[in-house]
C-alpha atoms as a PDB file:
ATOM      1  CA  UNK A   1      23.822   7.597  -5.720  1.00  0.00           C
ATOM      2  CA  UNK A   2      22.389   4.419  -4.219  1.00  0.00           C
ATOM      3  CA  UNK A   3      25.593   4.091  -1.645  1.00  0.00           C
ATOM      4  CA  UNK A   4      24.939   7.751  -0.791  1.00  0.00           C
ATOM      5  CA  UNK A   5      21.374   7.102  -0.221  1.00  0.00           C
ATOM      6  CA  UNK A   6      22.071   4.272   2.057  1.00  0.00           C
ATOM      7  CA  UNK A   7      24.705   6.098   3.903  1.00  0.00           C
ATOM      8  CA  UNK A   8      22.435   8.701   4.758  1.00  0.00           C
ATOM      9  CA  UNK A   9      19.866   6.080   5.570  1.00  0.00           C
ATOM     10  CA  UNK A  10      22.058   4.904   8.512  1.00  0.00           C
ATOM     11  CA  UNK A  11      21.955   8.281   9.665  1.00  0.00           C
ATOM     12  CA  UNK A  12      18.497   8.800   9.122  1.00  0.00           C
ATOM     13  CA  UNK A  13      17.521   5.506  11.338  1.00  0.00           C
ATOM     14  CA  UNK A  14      19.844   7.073  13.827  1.00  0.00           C
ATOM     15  CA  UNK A  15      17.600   9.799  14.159  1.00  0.00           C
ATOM     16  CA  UNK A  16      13.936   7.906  14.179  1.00  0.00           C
ATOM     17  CA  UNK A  17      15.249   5.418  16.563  1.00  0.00           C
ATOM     18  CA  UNK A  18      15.902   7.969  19.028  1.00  0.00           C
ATOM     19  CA  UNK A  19      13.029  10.412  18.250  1.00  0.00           C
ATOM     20  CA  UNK A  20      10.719   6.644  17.880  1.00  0.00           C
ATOM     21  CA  UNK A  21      11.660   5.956  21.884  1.00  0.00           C
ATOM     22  CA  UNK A  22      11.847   9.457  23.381  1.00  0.00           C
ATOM     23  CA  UNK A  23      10.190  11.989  21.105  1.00  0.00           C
ATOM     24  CA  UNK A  24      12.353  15.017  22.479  1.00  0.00           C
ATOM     25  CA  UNK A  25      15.048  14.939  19.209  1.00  0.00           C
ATOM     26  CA  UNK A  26      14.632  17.247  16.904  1.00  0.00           C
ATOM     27  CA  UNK A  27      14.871  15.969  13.199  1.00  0.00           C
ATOM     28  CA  UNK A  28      17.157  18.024  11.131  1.00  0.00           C
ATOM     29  CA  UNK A  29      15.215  19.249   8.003  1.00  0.00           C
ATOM     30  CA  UNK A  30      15.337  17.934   4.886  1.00  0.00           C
ATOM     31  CA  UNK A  31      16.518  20.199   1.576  1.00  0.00           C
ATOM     32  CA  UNK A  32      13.686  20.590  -0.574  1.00  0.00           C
ATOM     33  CA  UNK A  33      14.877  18.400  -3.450  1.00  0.00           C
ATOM     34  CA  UNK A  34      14.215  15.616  -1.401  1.00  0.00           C
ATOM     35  CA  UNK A  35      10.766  16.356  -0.514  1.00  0.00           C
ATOM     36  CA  UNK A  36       9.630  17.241  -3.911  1.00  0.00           C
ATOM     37  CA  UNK A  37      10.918  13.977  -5.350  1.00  0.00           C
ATOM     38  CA  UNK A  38       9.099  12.329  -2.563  1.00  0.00           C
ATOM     39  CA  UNK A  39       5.878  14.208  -3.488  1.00  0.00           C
ATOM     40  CA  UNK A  40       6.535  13.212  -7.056  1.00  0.00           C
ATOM     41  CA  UNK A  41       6.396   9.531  -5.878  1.00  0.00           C
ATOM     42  CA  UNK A  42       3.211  10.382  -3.861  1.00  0.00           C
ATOM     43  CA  UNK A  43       1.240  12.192  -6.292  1.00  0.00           C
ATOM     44  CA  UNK A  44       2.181   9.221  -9.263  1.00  0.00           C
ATOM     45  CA  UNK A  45       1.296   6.548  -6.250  1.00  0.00           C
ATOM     46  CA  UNK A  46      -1.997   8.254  -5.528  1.00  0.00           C
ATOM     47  CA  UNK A  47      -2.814   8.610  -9.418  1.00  0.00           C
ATOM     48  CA  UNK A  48      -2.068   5.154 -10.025  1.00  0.00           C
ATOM     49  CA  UNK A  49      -4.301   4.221  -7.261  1.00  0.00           C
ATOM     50  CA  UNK A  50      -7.125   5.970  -8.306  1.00  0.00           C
ATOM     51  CA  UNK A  51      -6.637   4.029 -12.335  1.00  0.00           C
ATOM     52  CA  UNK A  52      -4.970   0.527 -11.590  1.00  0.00           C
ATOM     53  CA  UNK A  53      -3.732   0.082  -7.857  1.00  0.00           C
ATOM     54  CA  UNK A  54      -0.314  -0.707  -6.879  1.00  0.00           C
ATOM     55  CA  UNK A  55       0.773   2.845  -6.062  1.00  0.00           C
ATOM     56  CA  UNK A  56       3.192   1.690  -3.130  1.00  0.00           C
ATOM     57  CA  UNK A  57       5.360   0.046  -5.558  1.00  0.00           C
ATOM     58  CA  UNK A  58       6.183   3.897  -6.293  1.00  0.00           C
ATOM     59  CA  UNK A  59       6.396   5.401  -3.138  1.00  0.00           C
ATOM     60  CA  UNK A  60       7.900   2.881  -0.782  1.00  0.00           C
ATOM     61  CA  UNK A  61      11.107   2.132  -2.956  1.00  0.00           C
ATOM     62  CA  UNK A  62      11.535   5.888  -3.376  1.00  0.00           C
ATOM     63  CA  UNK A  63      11.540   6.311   0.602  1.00  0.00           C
ATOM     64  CA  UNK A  64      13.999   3.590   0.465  1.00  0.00           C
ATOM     65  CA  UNK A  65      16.029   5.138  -2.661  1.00  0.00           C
ATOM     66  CA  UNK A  66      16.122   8.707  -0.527  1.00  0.00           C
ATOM     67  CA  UNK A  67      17.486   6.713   1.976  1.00  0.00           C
ATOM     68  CA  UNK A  68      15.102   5.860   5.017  1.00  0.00           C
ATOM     69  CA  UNK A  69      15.534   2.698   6.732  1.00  0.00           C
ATOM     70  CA  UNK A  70      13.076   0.254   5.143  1.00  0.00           C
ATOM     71  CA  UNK A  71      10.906  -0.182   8.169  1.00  0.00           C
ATOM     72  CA  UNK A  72      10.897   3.328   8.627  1.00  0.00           C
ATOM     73  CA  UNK A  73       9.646   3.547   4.960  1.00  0.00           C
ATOM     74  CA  UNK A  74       7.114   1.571   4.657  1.00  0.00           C
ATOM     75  CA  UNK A  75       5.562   2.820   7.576  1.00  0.00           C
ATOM     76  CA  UNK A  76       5.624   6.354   6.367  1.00  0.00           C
ATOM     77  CA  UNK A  77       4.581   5.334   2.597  1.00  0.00           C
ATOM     78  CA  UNK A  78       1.231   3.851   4.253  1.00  0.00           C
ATOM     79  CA  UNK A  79       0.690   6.929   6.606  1.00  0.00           C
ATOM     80  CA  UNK A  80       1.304   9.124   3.754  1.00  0.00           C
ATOM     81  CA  UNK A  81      -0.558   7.462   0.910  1.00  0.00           C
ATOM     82  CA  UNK A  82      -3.567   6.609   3.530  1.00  0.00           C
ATOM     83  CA  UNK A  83      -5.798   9.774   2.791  1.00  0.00           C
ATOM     84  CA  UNK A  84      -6.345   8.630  -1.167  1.00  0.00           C
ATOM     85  CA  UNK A  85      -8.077   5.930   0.114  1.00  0.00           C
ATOM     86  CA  UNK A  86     -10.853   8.346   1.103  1.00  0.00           C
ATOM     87  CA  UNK A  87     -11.363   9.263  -2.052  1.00  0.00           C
ATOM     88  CA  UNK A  88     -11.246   5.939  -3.765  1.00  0.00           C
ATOM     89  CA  UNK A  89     -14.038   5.576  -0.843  1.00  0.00           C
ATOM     90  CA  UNK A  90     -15.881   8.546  -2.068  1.00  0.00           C
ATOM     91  CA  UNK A  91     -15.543   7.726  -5.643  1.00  0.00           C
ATOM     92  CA  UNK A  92     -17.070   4.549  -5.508  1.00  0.00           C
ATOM     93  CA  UNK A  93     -20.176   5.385  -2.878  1.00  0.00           C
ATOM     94  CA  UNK A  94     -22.802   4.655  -5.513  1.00  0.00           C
ATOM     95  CA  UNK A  95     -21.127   1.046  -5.850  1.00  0.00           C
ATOM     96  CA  UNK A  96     -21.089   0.731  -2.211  1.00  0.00           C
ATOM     97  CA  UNK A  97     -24.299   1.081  -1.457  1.00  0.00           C
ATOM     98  CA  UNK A  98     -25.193  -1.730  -3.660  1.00  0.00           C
ATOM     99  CA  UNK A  99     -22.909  -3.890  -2.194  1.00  0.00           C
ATOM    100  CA  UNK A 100     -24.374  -7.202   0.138  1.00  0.00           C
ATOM    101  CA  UNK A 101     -24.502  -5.970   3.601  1.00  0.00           C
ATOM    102  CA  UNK A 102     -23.106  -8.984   5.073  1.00  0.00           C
ATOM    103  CA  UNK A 103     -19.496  -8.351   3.443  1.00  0.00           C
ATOM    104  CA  UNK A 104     -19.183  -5.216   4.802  1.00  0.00           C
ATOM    105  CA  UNK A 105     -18.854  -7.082   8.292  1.00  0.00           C
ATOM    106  CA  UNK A 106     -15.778  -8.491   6.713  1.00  0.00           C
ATOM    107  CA  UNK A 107     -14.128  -4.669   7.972  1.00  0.00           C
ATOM    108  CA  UNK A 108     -14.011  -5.836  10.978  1.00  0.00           C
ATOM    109  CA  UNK A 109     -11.616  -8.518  10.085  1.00  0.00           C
ATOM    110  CA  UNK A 110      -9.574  -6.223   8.572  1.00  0.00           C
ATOM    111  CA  UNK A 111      -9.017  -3.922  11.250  1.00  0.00           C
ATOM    112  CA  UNK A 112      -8.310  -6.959  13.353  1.00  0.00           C
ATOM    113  CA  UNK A 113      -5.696  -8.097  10.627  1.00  0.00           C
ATOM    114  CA  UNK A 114      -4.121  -4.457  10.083  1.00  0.00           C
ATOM    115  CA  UNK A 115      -3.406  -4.333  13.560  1.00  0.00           C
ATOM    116  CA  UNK A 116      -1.705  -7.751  13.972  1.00  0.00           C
ATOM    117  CA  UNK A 117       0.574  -6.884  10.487  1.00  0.00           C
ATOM    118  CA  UNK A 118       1.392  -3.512  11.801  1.00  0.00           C
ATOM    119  CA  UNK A 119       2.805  -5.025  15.172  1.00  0.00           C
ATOM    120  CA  UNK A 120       4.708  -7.792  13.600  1.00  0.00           C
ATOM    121  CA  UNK A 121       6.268  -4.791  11.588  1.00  0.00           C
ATOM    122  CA  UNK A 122       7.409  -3.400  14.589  1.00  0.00           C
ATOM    123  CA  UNK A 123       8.713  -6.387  15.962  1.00  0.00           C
ATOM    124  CA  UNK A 124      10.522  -7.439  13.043  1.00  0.00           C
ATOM    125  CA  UNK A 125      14.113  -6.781  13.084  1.00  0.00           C
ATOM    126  CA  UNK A 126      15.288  -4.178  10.354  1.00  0.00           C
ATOM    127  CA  UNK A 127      17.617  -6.502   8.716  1.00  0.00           C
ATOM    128  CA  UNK A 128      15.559  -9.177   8.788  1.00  0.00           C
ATOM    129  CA  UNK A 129      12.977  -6.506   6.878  1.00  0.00           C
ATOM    130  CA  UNK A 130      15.649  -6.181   4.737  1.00  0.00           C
ATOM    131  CA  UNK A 131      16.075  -9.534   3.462  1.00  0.00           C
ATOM    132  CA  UNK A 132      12.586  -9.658   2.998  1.00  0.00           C
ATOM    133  CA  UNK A 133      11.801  -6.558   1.154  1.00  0.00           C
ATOM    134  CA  UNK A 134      12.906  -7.364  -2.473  1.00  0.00           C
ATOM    135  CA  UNK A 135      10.762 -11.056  -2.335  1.00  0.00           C
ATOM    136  CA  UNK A 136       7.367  -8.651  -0.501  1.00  0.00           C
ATOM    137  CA  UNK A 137       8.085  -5.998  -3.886  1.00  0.00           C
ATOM    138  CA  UNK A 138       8.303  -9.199  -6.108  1.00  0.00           C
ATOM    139  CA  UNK A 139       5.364 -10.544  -4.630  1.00  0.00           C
ATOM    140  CA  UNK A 140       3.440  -7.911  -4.994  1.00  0.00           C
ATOM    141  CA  UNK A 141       4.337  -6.960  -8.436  1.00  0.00           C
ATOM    142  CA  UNK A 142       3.572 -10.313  -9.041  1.00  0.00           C
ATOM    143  CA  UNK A 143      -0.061 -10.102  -7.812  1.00  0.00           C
ATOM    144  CA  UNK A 144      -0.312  -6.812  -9.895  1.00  0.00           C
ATOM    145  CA  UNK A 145       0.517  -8.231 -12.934  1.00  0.00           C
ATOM    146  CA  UNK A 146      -2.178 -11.267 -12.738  1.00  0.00           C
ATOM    147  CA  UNK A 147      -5.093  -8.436 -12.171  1.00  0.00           C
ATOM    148  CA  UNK A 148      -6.442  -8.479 -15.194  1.00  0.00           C
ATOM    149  CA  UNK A 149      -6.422 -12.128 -15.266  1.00  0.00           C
ATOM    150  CA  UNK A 150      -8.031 -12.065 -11.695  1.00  0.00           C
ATOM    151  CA  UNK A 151     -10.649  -9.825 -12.664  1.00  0.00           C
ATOM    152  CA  UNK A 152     -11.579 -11.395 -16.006  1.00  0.00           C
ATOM    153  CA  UNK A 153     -11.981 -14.869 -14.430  1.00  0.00           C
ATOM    154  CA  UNK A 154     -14.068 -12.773 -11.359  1.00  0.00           C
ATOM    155  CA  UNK A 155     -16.625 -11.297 -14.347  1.00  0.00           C
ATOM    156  CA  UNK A 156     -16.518 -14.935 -16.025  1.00  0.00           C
ATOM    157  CA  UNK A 157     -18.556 -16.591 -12.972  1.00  0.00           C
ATOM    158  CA  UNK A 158     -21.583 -14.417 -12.828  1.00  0.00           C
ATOM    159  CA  UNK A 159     -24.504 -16.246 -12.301  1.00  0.00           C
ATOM    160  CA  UNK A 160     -22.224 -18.745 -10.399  1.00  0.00           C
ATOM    161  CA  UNK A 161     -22.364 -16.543  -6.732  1.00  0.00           C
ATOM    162  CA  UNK A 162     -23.106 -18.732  -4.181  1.00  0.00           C
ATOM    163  CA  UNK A 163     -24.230 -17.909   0.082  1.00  0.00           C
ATOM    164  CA  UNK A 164     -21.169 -16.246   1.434  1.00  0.00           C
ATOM    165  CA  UNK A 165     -20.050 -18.679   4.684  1.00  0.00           C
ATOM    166  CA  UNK A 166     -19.195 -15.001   6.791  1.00  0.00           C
ATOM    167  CA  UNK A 167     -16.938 -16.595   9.358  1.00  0.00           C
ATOM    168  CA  UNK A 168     -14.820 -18.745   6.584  1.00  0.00           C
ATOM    169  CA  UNK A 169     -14.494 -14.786   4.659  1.00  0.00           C
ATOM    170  CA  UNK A 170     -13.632 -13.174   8.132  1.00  0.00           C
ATOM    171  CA  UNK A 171     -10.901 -15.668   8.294  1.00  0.00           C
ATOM    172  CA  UNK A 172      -9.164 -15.622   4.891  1.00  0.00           C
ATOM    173  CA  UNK A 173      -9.755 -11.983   5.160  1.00  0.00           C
ATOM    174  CA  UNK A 174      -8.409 -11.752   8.391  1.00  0.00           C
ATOM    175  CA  UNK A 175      -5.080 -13.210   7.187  1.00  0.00           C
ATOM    176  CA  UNK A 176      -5.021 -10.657   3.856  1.00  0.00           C
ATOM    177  CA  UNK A 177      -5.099  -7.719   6.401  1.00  0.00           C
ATOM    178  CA  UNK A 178      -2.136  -9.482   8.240  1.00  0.00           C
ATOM    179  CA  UNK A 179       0.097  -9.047   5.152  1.00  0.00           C
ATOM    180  CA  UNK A 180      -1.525  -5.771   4.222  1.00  0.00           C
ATOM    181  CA  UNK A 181      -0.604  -4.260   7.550  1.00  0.00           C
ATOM    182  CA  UNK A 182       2.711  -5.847   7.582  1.00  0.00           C
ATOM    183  CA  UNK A 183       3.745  -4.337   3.370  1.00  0.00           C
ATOM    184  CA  UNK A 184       0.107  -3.713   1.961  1.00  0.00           C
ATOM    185  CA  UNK A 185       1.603  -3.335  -1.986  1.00  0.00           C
ATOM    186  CA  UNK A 186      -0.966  -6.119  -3.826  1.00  0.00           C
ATOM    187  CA  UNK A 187      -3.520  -6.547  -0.807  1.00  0.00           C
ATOM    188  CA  UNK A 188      -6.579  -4.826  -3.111  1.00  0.00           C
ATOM    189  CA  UNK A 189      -6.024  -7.552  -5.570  1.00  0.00           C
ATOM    190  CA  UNK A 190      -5.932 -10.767  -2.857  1.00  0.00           C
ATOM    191  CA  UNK A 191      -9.242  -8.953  -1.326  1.00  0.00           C
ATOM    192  CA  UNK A 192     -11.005  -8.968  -5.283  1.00  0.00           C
ATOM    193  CA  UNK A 193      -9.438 -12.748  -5.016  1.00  0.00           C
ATOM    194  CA  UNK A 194     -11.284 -13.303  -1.719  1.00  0.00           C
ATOM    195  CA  UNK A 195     -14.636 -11.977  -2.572  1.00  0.00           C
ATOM    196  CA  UNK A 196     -14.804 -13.422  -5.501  1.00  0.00           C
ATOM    197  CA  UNK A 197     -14.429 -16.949  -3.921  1.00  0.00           C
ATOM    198  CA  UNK A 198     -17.168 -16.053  -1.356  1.00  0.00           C
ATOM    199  CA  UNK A 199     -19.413 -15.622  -4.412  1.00  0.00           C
ATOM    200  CA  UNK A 200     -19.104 -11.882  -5.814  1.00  0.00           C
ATOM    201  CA  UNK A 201     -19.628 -10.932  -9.479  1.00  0.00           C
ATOM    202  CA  UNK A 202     -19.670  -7.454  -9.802  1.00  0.00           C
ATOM    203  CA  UNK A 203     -16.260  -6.041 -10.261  1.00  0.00           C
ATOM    204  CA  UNK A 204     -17.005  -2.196  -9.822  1.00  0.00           C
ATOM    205  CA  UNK A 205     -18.841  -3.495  -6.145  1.00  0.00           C
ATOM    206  CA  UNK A 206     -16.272  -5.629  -5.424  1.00  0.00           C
ATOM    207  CA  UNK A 207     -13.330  -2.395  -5.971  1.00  0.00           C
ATOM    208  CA  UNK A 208     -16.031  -0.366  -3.793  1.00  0.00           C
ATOM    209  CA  UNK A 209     -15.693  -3.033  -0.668  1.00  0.00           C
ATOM    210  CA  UNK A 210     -11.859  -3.660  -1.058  1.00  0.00           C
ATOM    211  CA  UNK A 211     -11.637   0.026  -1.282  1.00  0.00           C
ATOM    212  CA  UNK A 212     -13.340  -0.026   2.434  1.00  0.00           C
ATOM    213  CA  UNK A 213     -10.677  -3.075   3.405  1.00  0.00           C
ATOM    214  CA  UNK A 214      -8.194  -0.902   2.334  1.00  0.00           C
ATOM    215  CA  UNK A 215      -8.875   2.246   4.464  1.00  0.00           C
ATOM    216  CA  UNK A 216      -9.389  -0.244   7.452  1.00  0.00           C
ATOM    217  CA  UNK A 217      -6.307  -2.036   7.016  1.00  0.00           C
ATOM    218  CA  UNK A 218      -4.113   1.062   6.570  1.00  0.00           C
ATOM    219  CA  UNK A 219      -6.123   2.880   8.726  1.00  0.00           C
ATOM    220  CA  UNK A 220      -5.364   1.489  11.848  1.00  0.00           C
ATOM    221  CA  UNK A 221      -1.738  -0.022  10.603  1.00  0.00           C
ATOM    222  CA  UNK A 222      -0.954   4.085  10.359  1.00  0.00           C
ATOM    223  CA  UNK A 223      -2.487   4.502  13.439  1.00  0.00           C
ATOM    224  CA  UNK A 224       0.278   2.176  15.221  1.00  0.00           C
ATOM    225  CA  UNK A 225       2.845   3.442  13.152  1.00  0.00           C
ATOM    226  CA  UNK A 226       2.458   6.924  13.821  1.00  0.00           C
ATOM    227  CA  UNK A 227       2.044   5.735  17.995  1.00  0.00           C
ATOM    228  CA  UNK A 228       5.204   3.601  17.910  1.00  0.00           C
ATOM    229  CA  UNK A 229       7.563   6.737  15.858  1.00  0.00           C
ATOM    230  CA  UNK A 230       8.112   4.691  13.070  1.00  0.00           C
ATOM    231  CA  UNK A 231       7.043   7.256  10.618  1.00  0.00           C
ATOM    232  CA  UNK A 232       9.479   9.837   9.358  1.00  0.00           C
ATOM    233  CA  UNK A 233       7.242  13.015   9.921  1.00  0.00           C
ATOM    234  CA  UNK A 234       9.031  15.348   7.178  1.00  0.00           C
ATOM    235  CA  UNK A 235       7.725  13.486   4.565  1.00  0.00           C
ATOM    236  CA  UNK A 236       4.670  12.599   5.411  1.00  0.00           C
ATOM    237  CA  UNK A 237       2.313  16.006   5.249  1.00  0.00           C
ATOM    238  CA  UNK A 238       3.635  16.893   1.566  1.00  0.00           C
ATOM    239  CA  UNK A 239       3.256  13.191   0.926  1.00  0.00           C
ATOM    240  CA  UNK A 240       0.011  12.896   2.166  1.00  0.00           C
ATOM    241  CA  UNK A 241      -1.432  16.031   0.128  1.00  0.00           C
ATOM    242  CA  UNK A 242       0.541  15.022  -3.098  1.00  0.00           C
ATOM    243  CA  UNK A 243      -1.290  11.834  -2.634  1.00  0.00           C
ATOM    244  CA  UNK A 244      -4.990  13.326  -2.121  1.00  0.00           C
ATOM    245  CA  UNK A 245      -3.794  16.193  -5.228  1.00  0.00           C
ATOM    246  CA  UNK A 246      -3.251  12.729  -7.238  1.00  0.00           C
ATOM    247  CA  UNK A 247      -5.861  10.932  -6.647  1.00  0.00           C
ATOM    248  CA  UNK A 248      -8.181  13.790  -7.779  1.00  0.00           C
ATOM    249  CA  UNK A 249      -6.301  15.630 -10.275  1.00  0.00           C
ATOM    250  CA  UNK A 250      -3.837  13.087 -12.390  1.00  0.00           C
ATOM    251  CA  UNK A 251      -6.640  10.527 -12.726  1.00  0.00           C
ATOM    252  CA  UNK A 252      -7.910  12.463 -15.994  1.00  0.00           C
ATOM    253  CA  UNK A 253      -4.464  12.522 -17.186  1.00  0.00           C
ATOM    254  CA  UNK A 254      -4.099   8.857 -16.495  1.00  0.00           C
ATOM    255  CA  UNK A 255      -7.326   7.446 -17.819  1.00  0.00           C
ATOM    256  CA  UNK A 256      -6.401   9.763 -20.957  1.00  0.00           C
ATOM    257  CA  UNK A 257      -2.929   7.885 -20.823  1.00  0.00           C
ATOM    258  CA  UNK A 258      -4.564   4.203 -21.055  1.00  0.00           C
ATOM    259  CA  UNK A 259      -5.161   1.946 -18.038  1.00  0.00           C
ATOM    260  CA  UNK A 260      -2.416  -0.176 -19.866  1.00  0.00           C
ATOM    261  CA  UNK A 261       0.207   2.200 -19.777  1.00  0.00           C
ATOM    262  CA  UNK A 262      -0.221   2.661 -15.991  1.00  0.00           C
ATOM    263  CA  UNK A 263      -0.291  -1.090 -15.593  1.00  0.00           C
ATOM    264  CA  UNK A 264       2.619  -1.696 -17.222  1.00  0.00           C
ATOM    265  CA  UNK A 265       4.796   1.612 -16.296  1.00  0.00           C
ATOM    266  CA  UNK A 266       4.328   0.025 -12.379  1.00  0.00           C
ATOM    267  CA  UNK A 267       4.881  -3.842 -13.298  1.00  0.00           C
ATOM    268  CA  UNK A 268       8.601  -2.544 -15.294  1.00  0.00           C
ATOM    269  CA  UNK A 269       9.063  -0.355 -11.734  1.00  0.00           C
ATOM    270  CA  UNK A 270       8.722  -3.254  -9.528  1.00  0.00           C
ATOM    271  CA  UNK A 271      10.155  -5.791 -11.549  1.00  0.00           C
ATOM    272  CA  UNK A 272      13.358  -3.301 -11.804  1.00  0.00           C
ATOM    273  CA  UNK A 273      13.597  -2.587  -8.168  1.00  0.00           C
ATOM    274  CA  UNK A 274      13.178  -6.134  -7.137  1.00  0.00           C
ATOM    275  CA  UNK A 275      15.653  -7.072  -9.270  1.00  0.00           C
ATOM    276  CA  UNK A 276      18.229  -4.580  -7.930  1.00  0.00           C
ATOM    277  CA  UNK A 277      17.096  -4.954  -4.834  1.00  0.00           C
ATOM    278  CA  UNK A 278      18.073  -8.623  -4.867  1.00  0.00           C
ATOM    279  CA  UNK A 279      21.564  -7.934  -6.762  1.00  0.00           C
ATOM    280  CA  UNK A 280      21.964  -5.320  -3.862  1.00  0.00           C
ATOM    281  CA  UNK A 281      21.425  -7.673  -1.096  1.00  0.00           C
ATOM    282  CA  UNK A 282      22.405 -11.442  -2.258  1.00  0.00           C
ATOM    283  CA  UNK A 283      24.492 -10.553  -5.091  1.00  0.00           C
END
């Protein structure tokens, strides 16, 4: 299944690379097997956004899996999975508003850094991408499975926040945004790292303000994906609304589930991919 996948991969970059220059081909439509399972991926990505983070690590290897070119999917996993980030936004506005006014400055940086990730995406070649994808998913997993432990040690140093040094956070945070734009799986936890280095305590504040990094950073990375046809437009509507239907209505069902059982269904889904994704390509 994976060699037919990839097959039709080579097809499918066919297809965006001319439709990415020009614009005037037609993409053939998909069967709708393929789009539900892509929803499926969606709607469990947006759900386990909205309960732990780390939703890409869904999404993105199932573009791949379906067989889209891996530039190609990542770019149309981030378009697609953009519009939960609104409601992360809108879930935490009472957290927000609490949040030091200075920080939110630090959006600016990340719109900066979004931009500059999204471009070196574009310039990257797609084998290169290749090469690099199964160490960005390990990464990533990697930075999801230390959250807890990230968080914990951020709730341990209340009472030792200090003055936040705004053009030292713009910096650091300027160079999270760069790797967010660029893959984005794992960014929310290196911005809960950053803040709380810059003196932060309050964890649900803290998830308010990275949730605003996050809509910056894949904000305008989506923006220059979508201008430079690298997204694959048949999946990205259903995606996008399988996302939003996630976010909203399979949170219950997850926070019924257990945090924990999220956490640890995504870690065994990245470690696994990574893993063949590394057999697949060095082996």
């Amino acid at each position: 299944m994976l060699t037919r996948a990839a097959s039709s991969g080579s097809l499918s970059a066919a297809k965006l690379s001319a439709s990415g220059s020009s614009g005037a081909v037609r993409l053939k439509c998909l069967d709708p097997g393929r789009i539900a399972l892509a929803c499926v991926a969606s709607f469990l990505a947006g759900a386990i956004n909205s309960v732990a983070g780390g939703g890409t690590l869904v999404s993105f290897p199932t573009l791949i899996w379906l067989g889209l070119p891996s530039i190609t999917a990542n770019a149309t996993s981030t378009v697609a999975i953009w519009p939960g980030s609104l409601g992360s936004m809108w879930g935490f506005r009472r957290e927000f508003a609490q949040t030091p006014k200075k920080l939110r400055y630090l959006s600016i940086a990340c719109l900066l850094g979004g931009g500059v990730g999204a471009v070196l995406l574009r310039l990257t070649p797609t084998d290169m991408f290749d090469r690099l994808v199964p160490f960005l998913i390990l990464f990533a997993t990697l930075l999801f499975t230390v959250q807890t432990t990230v968080q914990r040690m951020l709730k341990q140093r209340a009472g030792a926040a200090h003055e936040v040094w705004l053009p030292g956070a713009m910096l650091v945070q300027f160079f999270v945004a760069i790797y967010g734009g660029y893959f984005g799986a794992g960014v929310s936890i290196m911005g809960l790292s950053v803040l709380g280095i810059f003196g932060m305590t309050e964890i649900l504040q803290m998830s308010a303000l990275t949730s605003l990094f996050s809509l910056c950073i894949n904000g305008v990375a989506s923006i220059l994906f979508m201008a430079t046809g690298m997204v694959d437009w048949r999946y990205v509507g259903p995606m996008a609304v399988a996302a939003v239907i996630g976010g909203y209505g399979a949170a219950g069902v997850a926070r019924r589930i257990g945090k924990t059982a999220v956490r640890r269904f995504v870690i065994s889904v990245g470690f696994t991919i990574s893993v063949v994704l590394f057999i697949k390509k060095f082996g």
